[in-house]
C-alpha atoms as a PDB file:
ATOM      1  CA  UNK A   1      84.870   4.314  65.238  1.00  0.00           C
ATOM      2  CA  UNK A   2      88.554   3.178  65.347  1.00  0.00           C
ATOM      3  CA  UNK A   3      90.598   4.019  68.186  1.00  0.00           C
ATOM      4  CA  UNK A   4      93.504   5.639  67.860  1.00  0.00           C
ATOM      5  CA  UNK A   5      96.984   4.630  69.893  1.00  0.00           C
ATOM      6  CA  UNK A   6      98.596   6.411  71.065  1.00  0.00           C
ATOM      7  CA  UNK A   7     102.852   5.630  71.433  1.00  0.00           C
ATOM      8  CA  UNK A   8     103.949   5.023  74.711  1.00  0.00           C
ATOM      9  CA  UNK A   9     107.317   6.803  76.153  1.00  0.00           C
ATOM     10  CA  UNK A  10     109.033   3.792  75.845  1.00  0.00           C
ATOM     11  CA  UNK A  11     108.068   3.233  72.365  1.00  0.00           C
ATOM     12  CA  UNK A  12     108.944   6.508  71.420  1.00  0.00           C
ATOM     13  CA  UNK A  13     112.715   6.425  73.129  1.00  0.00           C
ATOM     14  CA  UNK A  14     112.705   2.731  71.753  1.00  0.00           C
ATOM     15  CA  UNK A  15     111.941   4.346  68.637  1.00  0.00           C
ATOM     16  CA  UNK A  16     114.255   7.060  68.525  1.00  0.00           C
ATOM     17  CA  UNK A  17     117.126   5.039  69.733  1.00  0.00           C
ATOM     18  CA  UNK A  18     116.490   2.730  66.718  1.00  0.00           C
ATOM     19  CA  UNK A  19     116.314   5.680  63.968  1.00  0.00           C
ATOM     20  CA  UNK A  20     120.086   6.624  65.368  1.00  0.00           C
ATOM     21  CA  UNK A  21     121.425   2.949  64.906  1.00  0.00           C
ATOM     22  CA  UNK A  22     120.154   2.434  61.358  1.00  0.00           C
ATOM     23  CA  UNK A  23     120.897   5.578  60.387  1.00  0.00           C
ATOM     24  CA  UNK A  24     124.334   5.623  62.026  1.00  0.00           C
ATOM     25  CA  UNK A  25     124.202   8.517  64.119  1.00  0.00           C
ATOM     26  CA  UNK A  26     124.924   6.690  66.286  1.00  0.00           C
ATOM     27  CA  UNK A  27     128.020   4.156  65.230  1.00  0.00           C
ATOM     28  CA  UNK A  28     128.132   0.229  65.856  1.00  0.00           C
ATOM     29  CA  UNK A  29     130.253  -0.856  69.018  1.00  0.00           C
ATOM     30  CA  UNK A  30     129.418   2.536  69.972  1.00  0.00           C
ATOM     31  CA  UNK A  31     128.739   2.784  74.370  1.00  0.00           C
ATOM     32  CA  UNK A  32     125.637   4.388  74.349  1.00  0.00           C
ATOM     33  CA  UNK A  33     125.411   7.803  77.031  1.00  0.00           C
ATOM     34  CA  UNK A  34     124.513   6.600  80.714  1.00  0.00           C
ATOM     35  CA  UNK A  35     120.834   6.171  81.207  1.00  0.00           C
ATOM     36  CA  UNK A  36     120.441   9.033  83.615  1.00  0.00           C
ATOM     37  CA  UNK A  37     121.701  11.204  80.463  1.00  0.00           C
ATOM     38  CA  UNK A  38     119.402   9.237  77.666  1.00  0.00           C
ATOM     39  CA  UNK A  39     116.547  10.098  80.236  1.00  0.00           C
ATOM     40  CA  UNK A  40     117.179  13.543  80.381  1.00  0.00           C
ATOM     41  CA  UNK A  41     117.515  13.858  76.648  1.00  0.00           C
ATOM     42  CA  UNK A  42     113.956  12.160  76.248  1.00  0.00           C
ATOM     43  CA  UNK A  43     112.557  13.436  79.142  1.00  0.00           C
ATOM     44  CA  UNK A  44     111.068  10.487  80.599  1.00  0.00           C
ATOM     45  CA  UNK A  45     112.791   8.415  83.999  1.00  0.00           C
ATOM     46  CA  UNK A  46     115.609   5.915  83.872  1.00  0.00           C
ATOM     47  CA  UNK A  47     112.727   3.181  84.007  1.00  0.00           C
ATOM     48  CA  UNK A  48     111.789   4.233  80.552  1.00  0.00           C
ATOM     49  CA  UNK A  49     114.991   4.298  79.077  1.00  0.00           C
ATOM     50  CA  UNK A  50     115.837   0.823  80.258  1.00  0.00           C
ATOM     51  CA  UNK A  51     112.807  -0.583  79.135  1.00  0.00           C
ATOM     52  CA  UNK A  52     113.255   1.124  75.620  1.00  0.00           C
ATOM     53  CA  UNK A  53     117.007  -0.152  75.725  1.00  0.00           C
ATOM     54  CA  UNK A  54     115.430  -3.688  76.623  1.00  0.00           C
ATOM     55  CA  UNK A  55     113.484  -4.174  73.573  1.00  0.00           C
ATOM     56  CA  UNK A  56     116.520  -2.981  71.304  1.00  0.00           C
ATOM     57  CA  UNK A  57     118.213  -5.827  72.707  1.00  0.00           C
ATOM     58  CA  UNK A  58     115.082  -8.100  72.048  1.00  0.00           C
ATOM     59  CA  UNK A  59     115.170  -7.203  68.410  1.00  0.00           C
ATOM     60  CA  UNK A  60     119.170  -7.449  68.018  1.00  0.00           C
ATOM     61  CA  UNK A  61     119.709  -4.073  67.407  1.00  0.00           C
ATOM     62  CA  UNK A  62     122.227  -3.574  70.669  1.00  0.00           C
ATOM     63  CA  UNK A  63     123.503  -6.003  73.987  1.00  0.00           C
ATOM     64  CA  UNK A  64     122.918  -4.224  77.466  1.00  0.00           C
ATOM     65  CA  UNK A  65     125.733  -5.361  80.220  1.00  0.00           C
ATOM     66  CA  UNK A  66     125.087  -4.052  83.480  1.00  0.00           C
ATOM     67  CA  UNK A  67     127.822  -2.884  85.229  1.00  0.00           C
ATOM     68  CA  UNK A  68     129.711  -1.777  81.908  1.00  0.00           C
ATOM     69  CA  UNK A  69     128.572   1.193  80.992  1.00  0.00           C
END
C-alpha cells in the first residue's frame, strides 16, 4: 500500500507564498508583511514562516535581508 504525505506547514506557507508571487497578488519588489504577521495569517510560528521564506529564496522566487524588513 502506498503511503500517503502528507504537506508539512512549511510547505504549505512555502506554497502559498509562491501561488501569490506568480499570480501577482502579491507584486515584484513588493516588502513582504513582517513575519510575526505572515505567521499569524498561516497560523503556524515565526520558525515556519522563515523556513518557508528560506526556500523561496532557494528557488529565486524572493531575497530575504535581515534587518530590512
Amino acid at each position: 500500500m502506498a503511503e500517503l504525505k502528507t504537506s508539512t506547514s512549511v510547505e504549505n506557507c512555502a506554497n502559498s507564498l509562491r501561488r501569490s508571487i506568480l499570480d501577482g497578488t502579491i507584486a515584484p519588489e513588493t516588502r513582504l508583511p513582517p513575519e510575526r504577521r505572515l505567521a499569524e495569517q498561516f497560523g503556524v510560528n515565526r520558525v515556519t514562516v522563515r523556513s518557508a521564506l528560506a526556500r523561496l529564496a532557494e528557488s529565486g522566487l524572493l531575497s530575504v535581508r535581515q534587518g530590512s524588513g
